[in-house]
C-alpha atoms as a PDB file:
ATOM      1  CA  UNK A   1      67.669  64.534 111.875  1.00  0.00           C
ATOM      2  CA  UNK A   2      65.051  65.331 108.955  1.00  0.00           C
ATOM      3  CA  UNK A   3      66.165  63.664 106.194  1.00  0.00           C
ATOM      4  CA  UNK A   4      69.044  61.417 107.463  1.00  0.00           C
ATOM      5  CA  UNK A   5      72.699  60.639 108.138  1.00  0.00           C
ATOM      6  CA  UNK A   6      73.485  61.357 104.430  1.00  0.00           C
ATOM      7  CA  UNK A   7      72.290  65.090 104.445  1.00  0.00           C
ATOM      8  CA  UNK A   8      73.948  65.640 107.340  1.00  0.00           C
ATOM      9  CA  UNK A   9      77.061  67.243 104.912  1.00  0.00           C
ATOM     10  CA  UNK A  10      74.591  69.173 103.015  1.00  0.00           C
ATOM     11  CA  UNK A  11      72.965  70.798 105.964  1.00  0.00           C
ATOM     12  CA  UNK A  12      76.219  71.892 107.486  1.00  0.00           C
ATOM     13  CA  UNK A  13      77.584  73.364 103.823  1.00  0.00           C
ATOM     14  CA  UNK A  14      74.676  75.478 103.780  1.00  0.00           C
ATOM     15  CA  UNK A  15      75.123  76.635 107.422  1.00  0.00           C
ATOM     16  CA  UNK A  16      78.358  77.812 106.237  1.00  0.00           C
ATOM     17  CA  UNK A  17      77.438  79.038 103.023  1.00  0.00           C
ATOM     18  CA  UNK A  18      74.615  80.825 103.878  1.00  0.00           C
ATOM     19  CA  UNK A  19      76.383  84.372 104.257  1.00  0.00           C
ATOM     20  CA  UNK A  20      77.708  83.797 100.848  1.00  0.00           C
ATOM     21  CA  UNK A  21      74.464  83.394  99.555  1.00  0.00           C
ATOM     22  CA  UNK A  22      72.904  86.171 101.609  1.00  0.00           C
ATOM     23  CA  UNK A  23      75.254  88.887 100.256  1.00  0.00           C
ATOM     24  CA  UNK A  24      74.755  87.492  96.610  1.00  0.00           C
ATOM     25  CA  UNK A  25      70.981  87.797  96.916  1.00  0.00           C
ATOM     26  CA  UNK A  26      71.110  91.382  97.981  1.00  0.00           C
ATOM     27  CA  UNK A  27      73.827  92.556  95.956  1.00  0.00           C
ATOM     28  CA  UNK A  28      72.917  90.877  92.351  1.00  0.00           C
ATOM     29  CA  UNK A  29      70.697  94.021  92.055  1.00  0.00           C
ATOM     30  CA  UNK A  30      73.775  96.163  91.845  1.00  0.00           C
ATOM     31  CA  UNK A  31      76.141  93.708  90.540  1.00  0.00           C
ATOM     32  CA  UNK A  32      76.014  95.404  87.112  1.00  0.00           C
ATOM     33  CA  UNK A  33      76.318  98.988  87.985  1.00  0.00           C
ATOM     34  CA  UNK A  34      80.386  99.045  87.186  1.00  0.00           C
ATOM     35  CA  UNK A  35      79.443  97.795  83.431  1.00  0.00           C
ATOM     36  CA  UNK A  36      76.822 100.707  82.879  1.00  0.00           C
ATOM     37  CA  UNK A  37      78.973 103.409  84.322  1.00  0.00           C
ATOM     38  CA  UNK A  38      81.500 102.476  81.685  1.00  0.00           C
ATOM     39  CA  UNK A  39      84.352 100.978  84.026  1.00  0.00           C
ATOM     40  CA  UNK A  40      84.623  97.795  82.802  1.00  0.00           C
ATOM     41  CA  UNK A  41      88.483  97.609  83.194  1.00  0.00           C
ATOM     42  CA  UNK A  42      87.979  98.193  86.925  1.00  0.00           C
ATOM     43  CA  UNK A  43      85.409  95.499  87.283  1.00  0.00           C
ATOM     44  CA  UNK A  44      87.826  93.027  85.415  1.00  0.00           C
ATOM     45  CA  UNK A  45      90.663  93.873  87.697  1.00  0.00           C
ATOM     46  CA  UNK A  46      88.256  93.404  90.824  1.00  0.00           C
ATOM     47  CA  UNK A  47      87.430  90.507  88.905  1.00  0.00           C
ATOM     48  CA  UNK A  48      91.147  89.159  88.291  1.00  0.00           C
ATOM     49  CA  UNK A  49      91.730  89.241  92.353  1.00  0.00           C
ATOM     50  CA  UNK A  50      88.907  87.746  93.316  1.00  0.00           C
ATOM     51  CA  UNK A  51      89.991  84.402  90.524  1.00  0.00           C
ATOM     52  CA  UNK A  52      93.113  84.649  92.619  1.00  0.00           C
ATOM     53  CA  UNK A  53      91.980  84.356  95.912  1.00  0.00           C
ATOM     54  CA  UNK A  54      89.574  81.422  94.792  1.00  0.00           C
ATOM     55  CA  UNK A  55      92.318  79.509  93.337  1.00  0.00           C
ATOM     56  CA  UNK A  56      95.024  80.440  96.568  1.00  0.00           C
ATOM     57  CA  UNK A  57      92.045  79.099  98.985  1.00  0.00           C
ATOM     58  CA  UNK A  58      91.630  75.974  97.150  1.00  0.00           C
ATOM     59  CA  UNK A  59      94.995  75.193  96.293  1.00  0.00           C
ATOM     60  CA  UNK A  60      96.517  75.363  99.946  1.00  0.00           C
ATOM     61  CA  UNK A  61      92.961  74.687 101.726  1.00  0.00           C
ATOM     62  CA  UNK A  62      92.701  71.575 101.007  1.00  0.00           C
ATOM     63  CA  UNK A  63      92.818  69.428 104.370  1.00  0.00           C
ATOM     64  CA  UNK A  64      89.440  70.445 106.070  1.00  0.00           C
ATOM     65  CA  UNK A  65      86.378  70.708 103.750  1.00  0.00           C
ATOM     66  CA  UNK A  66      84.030  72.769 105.484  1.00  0.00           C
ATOM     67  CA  UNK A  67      86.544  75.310 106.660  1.00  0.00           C
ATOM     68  CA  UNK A  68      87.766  75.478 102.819  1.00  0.00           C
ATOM     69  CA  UNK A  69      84.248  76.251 102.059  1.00  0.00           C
ATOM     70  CA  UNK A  70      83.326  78.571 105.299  1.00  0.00           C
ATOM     71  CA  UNK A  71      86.719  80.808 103.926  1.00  0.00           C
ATOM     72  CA  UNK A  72      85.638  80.948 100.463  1.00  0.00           C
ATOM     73  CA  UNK A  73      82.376  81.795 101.529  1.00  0.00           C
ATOM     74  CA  UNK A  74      83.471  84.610 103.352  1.00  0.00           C
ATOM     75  CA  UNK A  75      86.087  85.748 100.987  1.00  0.00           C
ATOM     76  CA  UNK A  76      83.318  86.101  97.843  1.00  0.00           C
ATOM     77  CA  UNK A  77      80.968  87.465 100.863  1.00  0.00           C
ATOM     78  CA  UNK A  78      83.678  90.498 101.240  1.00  0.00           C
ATOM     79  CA  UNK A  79      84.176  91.047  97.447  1.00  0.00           C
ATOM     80  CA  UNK A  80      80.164  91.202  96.934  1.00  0.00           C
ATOM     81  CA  UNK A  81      79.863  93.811  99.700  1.00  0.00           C
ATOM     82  CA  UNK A  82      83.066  95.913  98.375  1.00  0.00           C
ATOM     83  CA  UNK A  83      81.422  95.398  95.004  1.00  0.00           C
ATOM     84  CA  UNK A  84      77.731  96.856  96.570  1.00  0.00           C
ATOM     85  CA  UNK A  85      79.664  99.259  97.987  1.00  0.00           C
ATOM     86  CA  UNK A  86      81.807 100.461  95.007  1.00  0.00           C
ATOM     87  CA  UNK A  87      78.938 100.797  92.998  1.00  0.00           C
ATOM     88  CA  UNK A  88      77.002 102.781  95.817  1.00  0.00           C
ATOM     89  CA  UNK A  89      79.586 104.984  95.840  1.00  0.00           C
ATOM     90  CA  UNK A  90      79.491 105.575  91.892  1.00  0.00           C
ATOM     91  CA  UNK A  91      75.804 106.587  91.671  1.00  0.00           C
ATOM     92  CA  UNK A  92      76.346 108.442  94.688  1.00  0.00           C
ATOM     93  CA  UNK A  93      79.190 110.801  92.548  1.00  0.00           C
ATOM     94  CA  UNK A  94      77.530 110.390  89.146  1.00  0.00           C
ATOM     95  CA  UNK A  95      80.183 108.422  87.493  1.00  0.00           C
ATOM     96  CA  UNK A  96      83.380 109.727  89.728  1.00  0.00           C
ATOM     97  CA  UNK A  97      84.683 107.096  92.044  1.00  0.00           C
ATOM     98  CA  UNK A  98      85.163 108.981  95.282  1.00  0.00           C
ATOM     99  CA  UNK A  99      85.395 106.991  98.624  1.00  0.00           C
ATOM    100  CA  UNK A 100      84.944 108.718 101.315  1.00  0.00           C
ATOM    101  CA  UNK A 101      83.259 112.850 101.957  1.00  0.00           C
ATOM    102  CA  UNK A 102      82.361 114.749  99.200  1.00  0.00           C
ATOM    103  CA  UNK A 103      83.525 118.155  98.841  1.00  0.00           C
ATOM    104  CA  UNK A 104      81.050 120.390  98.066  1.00  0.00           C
END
């Protein structure tokens, strides 16, 4: 080991964090894009689940650390990319949320 015994935590909650951070790195770019196309209310909602999903893995997770931390990892991992992919899908339709093919 590089630095010791006592880093031995920190290099494994990185391992499993690093996803989380991945997604957050290439997705802060876009992270605003609900605010400036005016839906606010949507982003709060999106917003809303995602506090609720924190709190539910925290509050019953609470017997392994690192697998606590791996699922919340993954579960803000998700949101970011449905977030990236919400806001793709805005610019895409100037302003009109439409998943899916566009009728032309």
């Amino acid at each position: 080991m590089l630095f010791g015994e006592e880093w031995f935590l920190a290099g494994q909650l990185t391992q499993v964090l690093g996803v989380m951070f991945l997604t957050q790195i290439i997705c802060s770019a876009t992270s605003q894009i609900l605010y400036l196309m005016e839906r606010q209310k949507f982003q709060i909602v999106l917003e809303i689940v995602k506090l609720v999903f924190v709190i539910a893995i925290f509050g019953w997770m609470q017997h392994d650390f690192l697998q606590t931390m791996l699922i919340y990892g993954s579960v803000i991992a998700i949101f970011n990319l449905c977030l990236w992919f919400i806001g793709r899908q805005l610019l895409k339709s100037k302003g009109r949320l439409v998943i899916g093919k566009h009728k032309k």
